[in-house]
PDB file of N, CA and C in Angstrom:
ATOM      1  N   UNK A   1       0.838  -1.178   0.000  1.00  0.00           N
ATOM      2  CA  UNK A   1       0.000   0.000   0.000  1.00  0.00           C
ATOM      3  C   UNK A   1       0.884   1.242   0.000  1.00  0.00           C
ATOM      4  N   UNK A   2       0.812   2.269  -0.871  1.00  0.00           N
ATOM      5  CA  UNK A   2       1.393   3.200  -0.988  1.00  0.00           C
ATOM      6  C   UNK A   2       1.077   4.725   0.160  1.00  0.00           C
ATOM      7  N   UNK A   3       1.941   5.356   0.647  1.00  0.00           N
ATOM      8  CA  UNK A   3       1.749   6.219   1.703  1.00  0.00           C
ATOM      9  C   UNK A   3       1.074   7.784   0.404  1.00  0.00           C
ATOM     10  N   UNK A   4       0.140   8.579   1.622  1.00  0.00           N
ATOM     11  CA  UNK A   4      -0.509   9.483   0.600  1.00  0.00           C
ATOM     12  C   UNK A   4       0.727  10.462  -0.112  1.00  0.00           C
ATOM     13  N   UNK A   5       1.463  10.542   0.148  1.00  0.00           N
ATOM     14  CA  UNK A   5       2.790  11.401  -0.188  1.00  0.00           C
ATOM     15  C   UNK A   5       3.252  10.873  -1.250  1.00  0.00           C
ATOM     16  N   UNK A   6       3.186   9.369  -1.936  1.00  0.00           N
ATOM     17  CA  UNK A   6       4.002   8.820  -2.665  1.00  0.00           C
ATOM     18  C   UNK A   6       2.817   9.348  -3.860  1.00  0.00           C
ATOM     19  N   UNK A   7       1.287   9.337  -3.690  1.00  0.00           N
ATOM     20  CA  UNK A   7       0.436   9.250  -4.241  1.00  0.00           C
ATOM     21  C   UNK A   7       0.353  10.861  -5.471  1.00  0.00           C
ATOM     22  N   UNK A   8       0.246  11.657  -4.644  1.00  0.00           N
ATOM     23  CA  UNK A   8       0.102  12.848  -4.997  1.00  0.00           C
ATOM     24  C   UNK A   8       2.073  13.421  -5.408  1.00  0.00           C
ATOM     25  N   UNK A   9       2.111  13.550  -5.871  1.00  0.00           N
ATOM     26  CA  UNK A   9       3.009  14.039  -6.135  1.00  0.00           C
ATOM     27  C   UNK A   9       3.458  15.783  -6.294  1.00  0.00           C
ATOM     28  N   UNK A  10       2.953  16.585  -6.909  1.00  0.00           N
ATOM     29  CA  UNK A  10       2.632  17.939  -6.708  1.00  0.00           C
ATOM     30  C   UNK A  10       1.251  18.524  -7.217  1.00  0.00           C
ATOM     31  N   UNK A  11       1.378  19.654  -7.102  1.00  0.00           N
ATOM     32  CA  UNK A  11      -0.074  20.461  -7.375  1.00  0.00           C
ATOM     33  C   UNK A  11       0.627  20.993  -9.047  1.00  0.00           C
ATOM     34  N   UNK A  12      -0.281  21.089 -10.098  1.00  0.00           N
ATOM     35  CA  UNK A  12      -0.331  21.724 -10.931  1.00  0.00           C
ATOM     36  C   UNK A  12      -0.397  23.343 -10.558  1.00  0.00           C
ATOM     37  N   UNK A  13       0.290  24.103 -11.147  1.00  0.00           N
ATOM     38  CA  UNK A  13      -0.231  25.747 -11.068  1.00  0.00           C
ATOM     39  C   UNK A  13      -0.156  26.293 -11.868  1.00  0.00           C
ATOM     40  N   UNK A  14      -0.999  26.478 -12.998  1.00  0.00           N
ATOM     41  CA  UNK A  14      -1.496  27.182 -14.088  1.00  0.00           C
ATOM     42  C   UNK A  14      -2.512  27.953 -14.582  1.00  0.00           C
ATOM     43  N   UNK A  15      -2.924  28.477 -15.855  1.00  0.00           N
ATOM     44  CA  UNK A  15      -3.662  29.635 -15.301  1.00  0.00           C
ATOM     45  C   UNK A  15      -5.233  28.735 -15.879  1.00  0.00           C
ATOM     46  N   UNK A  16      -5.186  27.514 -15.888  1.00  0.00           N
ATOM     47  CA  UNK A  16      -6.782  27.249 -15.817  1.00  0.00           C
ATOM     48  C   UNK A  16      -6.700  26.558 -14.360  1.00  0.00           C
ATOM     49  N   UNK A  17      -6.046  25.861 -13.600  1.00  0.00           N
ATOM     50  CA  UNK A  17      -6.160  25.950 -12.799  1.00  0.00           C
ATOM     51  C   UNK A  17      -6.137  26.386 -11.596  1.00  0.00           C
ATOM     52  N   UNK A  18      -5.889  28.026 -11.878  1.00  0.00           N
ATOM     53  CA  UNK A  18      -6.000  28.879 -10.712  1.00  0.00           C
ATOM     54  C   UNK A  18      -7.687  29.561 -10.996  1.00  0.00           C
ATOM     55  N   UNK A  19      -7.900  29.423 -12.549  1.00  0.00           N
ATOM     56  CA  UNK A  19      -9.429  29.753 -12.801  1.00  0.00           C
ATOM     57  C   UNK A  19     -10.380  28.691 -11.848  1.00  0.00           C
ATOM     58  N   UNK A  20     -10.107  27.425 -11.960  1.00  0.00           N
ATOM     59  CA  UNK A  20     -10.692  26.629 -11.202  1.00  0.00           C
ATOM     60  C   UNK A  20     -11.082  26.451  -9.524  1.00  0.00           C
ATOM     61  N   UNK A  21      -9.990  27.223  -8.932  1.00  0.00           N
ATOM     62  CA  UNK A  21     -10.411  27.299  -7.441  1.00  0.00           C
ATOM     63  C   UNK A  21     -11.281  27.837  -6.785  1.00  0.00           C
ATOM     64  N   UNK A  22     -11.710  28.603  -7.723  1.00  0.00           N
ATOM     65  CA  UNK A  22     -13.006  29.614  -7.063  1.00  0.00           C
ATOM     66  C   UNK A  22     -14.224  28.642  -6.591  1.00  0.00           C
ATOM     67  N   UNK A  23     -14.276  27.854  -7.252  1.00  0.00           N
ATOM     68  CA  UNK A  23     -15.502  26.648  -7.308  1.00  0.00           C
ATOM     69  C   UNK A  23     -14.669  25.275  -6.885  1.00  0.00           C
ATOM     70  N   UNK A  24     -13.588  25.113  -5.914  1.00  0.00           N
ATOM     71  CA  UNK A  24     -12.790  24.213  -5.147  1.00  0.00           C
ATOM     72  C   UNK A  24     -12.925  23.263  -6.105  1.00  0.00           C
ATOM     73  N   UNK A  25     -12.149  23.118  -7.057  1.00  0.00           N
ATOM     74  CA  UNK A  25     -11.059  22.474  -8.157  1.00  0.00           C
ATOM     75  C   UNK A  25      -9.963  22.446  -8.047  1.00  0.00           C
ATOM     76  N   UNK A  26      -9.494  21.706  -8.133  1.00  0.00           N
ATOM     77  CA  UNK A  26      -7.656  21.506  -7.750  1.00  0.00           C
ATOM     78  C   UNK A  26      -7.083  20.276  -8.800  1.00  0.00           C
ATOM     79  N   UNK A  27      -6.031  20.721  -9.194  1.00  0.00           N
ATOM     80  CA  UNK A  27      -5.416  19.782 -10.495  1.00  0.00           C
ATOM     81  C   UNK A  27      -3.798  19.911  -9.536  1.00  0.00           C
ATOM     82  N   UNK A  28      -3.766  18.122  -9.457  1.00  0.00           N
ATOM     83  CA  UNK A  28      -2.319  17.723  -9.011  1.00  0.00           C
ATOM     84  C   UNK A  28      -1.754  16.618  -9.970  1.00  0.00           C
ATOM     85  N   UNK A  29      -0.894  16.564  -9.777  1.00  0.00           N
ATOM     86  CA  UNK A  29       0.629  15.342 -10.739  1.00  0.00           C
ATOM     87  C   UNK A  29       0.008  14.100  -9.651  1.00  0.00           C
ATOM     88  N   UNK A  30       0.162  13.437 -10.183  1.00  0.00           N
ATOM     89  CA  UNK A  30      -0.082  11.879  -9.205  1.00  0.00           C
ATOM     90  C   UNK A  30       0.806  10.739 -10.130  1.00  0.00           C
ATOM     91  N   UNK A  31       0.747   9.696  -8.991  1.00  0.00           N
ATOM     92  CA  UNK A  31       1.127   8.525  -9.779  1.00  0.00           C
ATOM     93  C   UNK A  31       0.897   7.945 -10.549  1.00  0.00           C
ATOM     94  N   UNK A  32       1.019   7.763 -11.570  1.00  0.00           N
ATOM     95  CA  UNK A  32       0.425   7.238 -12.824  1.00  0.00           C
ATOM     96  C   UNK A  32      -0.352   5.487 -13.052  1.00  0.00           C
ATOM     97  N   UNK A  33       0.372   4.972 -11.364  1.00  0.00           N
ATOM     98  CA  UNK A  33      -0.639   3.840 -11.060  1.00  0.00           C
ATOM     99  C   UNK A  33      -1.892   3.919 -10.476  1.00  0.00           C
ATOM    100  N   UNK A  34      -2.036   5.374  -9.675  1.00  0.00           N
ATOM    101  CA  UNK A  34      -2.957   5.810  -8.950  1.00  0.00           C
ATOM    102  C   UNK A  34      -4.359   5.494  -9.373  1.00  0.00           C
ATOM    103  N   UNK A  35      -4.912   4.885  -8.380  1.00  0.00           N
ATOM    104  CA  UNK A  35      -7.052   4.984  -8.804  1.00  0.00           C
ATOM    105  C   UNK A  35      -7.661   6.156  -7.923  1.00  0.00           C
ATOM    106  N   UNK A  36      -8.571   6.238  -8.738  1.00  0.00           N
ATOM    107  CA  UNK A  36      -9.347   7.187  -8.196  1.00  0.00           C
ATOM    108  C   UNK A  36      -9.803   7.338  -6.306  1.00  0.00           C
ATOM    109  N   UNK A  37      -9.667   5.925  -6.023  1.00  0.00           N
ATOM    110  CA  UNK A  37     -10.479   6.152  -4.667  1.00  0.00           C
ATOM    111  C   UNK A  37      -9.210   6.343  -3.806  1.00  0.00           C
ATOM    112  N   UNK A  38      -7.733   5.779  -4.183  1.00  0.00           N
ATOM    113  CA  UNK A  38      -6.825   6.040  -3.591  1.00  0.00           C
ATOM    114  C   UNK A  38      -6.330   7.411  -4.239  1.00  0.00           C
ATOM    115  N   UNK A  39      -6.311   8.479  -5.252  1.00  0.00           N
ATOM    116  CA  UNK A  39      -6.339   9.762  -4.924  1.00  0.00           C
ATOM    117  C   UNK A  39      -7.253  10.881  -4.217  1.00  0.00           C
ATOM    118  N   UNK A  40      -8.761   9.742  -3.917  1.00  0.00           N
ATOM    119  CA  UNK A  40      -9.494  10.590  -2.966  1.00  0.00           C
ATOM    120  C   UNK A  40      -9.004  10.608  -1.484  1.00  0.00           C
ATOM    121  N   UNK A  41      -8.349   9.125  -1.204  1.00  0.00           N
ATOM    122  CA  UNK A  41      -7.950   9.324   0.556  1.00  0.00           C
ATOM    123  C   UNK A  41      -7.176   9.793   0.527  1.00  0.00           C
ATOM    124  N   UNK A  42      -5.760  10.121  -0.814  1.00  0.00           N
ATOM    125  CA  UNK A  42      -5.044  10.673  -0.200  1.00  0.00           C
ATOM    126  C   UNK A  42      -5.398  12.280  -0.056  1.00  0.00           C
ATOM    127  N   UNK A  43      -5.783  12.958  -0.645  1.00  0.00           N
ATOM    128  CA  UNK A  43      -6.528  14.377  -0.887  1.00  0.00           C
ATOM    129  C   UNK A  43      -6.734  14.437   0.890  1.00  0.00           C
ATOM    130  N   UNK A  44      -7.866  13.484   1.215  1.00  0.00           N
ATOM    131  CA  UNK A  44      -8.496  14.093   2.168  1.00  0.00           C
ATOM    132  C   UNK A  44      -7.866  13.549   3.454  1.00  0.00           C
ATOM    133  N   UNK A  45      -6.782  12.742   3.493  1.00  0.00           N
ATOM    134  CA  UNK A  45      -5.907  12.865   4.346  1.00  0.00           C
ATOM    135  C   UNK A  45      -4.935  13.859   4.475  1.00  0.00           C
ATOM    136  N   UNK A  46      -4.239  14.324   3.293  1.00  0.00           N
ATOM    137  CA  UNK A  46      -3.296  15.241   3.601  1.00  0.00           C
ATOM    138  C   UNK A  46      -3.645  16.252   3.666  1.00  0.00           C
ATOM    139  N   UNK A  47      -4.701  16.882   3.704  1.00  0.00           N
ATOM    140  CA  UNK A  47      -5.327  18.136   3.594  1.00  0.00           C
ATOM    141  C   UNK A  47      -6.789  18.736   4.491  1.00  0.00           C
ATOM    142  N   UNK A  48      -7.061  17.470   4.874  1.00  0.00           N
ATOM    143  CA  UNK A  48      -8.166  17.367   5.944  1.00  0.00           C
ATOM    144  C   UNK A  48      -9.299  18.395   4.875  1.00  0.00           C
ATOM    145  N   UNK A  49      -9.870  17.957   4.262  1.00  0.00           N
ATOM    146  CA  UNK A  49     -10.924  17.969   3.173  1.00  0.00           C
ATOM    147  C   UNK A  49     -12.027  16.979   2.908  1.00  0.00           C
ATOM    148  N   UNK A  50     -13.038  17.315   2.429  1.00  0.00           N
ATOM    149  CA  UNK A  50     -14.135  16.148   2.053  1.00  0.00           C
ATOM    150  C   UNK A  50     -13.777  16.954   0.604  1.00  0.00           C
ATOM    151  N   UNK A  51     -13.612  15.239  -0.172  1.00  0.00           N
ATOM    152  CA  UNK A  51     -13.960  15.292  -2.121  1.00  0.00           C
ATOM    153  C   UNK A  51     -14.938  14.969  -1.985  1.00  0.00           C
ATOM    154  N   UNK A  52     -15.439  15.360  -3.353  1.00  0.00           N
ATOM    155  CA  UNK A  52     -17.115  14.952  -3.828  1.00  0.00           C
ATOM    156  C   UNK A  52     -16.790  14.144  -4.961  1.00  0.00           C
ATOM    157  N   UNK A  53     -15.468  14.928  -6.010  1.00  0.00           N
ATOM    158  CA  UNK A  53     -15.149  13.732  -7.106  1.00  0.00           C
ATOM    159  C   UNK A  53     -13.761  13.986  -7.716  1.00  0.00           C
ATOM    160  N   UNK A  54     -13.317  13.039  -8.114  1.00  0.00           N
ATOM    161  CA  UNK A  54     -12.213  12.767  -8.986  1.00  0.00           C
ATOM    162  C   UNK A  54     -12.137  12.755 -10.515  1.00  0.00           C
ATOM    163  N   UNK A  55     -11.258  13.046 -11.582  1.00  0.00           N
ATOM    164  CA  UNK A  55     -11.260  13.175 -12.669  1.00  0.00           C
ATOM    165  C   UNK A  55      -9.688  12.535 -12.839  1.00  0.00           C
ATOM    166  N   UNK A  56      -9.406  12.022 -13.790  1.00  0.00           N
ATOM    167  CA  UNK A  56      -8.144  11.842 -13.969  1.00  0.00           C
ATOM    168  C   UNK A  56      -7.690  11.802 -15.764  1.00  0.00           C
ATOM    169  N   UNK A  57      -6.600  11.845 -16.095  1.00  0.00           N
ATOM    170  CA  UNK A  57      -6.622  12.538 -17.407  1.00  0.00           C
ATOM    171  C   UNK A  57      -4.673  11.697 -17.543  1.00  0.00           C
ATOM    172  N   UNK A  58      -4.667  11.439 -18.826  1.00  0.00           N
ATOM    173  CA  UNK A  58      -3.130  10.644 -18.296  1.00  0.00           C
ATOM    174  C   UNK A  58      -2.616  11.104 -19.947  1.00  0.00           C
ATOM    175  N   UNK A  59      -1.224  11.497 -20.123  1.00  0.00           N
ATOM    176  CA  UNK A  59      -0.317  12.367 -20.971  1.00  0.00           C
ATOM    177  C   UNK A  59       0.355  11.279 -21.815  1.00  0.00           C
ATOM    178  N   UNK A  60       0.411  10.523 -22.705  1.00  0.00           N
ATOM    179  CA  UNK A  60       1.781  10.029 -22.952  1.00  0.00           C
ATOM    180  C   UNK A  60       3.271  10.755 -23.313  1.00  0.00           C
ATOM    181  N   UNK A  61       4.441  10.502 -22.744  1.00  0.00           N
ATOM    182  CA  UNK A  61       5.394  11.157 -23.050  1.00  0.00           C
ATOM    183  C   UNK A  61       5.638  11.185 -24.431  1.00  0.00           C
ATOM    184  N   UNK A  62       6.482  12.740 -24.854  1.00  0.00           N
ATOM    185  CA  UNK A  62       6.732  12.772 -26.333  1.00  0.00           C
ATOM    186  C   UNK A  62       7.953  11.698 -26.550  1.00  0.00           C
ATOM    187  N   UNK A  63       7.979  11.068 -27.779  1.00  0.00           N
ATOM    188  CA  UNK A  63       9.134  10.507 -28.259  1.00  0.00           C
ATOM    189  C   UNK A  63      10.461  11.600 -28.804  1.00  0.00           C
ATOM    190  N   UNK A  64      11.612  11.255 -28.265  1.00  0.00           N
ATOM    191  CA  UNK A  64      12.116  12.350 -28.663  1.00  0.00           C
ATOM    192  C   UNK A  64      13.816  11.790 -28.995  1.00  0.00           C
ATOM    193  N   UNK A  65      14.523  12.335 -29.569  1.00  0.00           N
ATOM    194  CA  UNK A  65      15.452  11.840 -30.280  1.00  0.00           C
ATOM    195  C   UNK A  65      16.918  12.776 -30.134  1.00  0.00           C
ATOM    196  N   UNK A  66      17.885  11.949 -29.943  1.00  0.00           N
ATOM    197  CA  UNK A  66      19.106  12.548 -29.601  1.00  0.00           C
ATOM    198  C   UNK A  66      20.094  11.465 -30.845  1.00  0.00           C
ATOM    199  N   UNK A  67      20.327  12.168 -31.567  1.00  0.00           N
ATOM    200  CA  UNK A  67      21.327  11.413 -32.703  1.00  0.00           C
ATOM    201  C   UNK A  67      21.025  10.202 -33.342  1.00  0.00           C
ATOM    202  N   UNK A  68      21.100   8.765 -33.085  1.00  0.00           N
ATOM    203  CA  UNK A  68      20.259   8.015 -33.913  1.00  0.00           C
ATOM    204  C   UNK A  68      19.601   7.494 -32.940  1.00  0.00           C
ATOM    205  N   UNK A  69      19.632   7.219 -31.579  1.00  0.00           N
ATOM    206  CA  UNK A  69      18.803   6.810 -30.378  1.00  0.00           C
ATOM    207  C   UNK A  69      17.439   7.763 -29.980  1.00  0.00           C
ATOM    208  N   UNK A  70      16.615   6.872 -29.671  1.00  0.00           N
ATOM    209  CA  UNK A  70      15.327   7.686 -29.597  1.00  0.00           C
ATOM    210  C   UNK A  70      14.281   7.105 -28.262  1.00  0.00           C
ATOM    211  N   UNK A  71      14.345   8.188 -27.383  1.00  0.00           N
ATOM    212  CA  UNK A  71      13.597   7.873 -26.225  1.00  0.00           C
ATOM    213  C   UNK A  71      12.186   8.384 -26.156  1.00  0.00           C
ATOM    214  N   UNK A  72      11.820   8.107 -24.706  1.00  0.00           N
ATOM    215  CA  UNK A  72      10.430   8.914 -24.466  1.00  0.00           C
ATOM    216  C   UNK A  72      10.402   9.764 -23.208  1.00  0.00           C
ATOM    217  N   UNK A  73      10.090  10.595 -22.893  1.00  0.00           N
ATOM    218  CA  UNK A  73       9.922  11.567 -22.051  1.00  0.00           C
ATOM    219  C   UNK A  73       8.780  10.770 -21.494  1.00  0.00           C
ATOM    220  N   UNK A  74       8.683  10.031 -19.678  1.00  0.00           N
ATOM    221  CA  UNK A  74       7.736   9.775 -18.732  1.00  0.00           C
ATOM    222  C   UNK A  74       6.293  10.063 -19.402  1.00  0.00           C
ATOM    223  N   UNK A  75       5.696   9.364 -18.804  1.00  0.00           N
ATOM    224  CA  UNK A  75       4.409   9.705 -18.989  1.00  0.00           C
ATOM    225  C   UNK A  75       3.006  10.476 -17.568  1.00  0.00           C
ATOM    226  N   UNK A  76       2.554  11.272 -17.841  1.00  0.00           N
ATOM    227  CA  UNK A  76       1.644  12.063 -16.875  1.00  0.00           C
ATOM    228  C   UNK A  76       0.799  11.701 -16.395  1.00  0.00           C
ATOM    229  N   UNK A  77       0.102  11.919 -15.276  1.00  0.00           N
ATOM    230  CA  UNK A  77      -1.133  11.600 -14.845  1.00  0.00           C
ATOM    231  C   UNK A  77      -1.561  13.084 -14.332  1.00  0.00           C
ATOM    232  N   UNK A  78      -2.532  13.430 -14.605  1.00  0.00           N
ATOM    233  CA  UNK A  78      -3.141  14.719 -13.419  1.00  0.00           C
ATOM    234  C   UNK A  78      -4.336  14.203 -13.304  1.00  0.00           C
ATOM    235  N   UNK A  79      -5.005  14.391 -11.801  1.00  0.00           N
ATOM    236  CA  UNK A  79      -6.258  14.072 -11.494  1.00  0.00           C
ATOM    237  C   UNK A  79      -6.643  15.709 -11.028  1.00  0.00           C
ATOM    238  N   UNK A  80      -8.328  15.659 -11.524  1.00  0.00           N
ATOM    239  CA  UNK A  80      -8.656  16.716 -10.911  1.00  0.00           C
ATOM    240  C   UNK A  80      -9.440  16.776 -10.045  1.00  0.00           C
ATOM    241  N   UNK A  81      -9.802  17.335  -8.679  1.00  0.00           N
ATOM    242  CA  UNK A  81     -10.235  17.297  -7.253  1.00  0.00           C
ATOM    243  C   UNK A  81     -10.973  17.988  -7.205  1.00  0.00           C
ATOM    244  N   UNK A  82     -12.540  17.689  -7.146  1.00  0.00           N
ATOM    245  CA  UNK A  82     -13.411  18.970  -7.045  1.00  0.00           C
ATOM    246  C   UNK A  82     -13.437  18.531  -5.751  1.00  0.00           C
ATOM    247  N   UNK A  83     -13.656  19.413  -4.131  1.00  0.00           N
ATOM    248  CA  UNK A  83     -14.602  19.413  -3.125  1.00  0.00           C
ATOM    249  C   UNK A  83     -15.893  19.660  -2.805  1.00  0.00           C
ATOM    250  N   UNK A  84     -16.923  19.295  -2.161  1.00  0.00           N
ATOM    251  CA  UNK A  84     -17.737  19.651  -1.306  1.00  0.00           C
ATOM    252  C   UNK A  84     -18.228  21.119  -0.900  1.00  0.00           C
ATOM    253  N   UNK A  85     -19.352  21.429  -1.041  1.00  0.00           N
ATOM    254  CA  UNK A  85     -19.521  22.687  -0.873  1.00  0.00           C
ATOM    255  C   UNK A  85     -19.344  22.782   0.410  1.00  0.00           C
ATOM    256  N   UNK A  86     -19.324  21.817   2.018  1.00  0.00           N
ATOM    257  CA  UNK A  86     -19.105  22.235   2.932  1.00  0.00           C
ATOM    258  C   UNK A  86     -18.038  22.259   3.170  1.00  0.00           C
ATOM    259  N   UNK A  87     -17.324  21.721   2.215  1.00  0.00           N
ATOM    260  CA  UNK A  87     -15.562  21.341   2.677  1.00  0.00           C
ATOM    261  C   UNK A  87     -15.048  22.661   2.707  1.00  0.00           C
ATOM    262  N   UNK A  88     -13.900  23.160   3.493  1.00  0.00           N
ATOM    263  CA  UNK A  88     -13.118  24.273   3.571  1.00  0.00           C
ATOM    264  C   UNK A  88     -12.139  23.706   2.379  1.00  0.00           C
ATOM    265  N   UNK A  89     -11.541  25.387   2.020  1.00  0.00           N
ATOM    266  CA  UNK A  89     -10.426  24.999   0.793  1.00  0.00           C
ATOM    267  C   UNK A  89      -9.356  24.739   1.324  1.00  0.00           C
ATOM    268  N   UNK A  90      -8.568  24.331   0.193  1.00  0.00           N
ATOM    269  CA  UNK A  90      -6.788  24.127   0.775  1.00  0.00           C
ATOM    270  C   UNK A  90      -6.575  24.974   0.907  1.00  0.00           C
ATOM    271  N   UNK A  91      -5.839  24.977   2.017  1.00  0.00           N
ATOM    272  CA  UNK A  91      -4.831  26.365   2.377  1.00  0.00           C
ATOM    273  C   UNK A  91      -3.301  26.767   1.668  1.00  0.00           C
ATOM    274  N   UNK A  92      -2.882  25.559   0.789  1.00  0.00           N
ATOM    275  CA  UNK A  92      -2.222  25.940   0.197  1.00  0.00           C
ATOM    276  C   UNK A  92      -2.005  26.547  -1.009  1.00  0.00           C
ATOM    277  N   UNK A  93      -3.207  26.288  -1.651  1.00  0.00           N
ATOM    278  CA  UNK A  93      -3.869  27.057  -2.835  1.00  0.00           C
ATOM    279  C   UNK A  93      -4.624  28.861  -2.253  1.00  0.00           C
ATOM    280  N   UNK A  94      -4.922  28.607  -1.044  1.00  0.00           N
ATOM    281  CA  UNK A  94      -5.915  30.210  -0.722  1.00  0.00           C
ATOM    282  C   UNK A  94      -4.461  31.254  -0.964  1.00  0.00           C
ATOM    283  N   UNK A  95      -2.979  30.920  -0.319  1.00  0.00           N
ATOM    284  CA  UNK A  95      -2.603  32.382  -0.502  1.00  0.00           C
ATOM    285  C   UNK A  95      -1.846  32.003  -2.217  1.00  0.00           C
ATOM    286  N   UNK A  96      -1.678  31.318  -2.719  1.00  0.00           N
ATOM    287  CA  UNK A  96      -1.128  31.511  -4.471  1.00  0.00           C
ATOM    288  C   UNK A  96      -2.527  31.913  -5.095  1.00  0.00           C
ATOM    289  N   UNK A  97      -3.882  32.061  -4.372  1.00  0.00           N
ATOM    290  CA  UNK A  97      -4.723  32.205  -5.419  1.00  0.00           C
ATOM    291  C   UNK A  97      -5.066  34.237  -5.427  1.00  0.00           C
ATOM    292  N   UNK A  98      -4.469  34.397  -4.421  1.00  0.00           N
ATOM    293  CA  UNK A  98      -4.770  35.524  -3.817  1.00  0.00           C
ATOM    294  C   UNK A  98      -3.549  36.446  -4.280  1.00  0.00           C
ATOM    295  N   UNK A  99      -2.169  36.115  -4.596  1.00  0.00           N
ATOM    296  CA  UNK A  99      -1.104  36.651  -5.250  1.00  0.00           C
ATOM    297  C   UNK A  99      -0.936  37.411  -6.445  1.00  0.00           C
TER     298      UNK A  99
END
């Protein structure tokens, strides 16, 4: 079983997802093995939050090429975190949203 820290990996911060917080949306990097119900406990463990739902959305890395060898750049996962209208927001998103 993976610890919630291994799960989530960082927060996205961009400018649709700073549009999104107003209405407690949150877009983070996760593990790319990650399921949905294990990015909901971890959410609402590390952050002491109620989710209402999960979205998840997964990148394949570009292929990319250095002389005649040719790799791939990792591949992405972002899930997106709506909360609860009673849930309080993250606090780590309230002061970057306010900047």
């Amino acid at each position: 079983m993976k610890l919630a820290h291994d799960i989530i990996i960082k927060p996205i911060l961009s400018e649709k997802s700073y549009d999104m917080m107003p209405a407690k949306r949150y877009t983070f990097q996760v593990d790319v093995t990650a399921t949905k119900p294990q990015i909901r406990a971890a959410v609402e463990e590390i952050f002491s939050v109620k989710v209402k739902s999960v979205t998840t959305s997964r990148k394949m890395g570009k292929i990319k090429r250095q002389g005649r060898t040719q790799g791939r750049r990792p591949e992405v996962k972002k899930a997106y975190v709506t909360l609860t209208e009673d849930s309080k927001q993250i606090e780590f998103f309230e002061s970057m949203a306010q900047a």
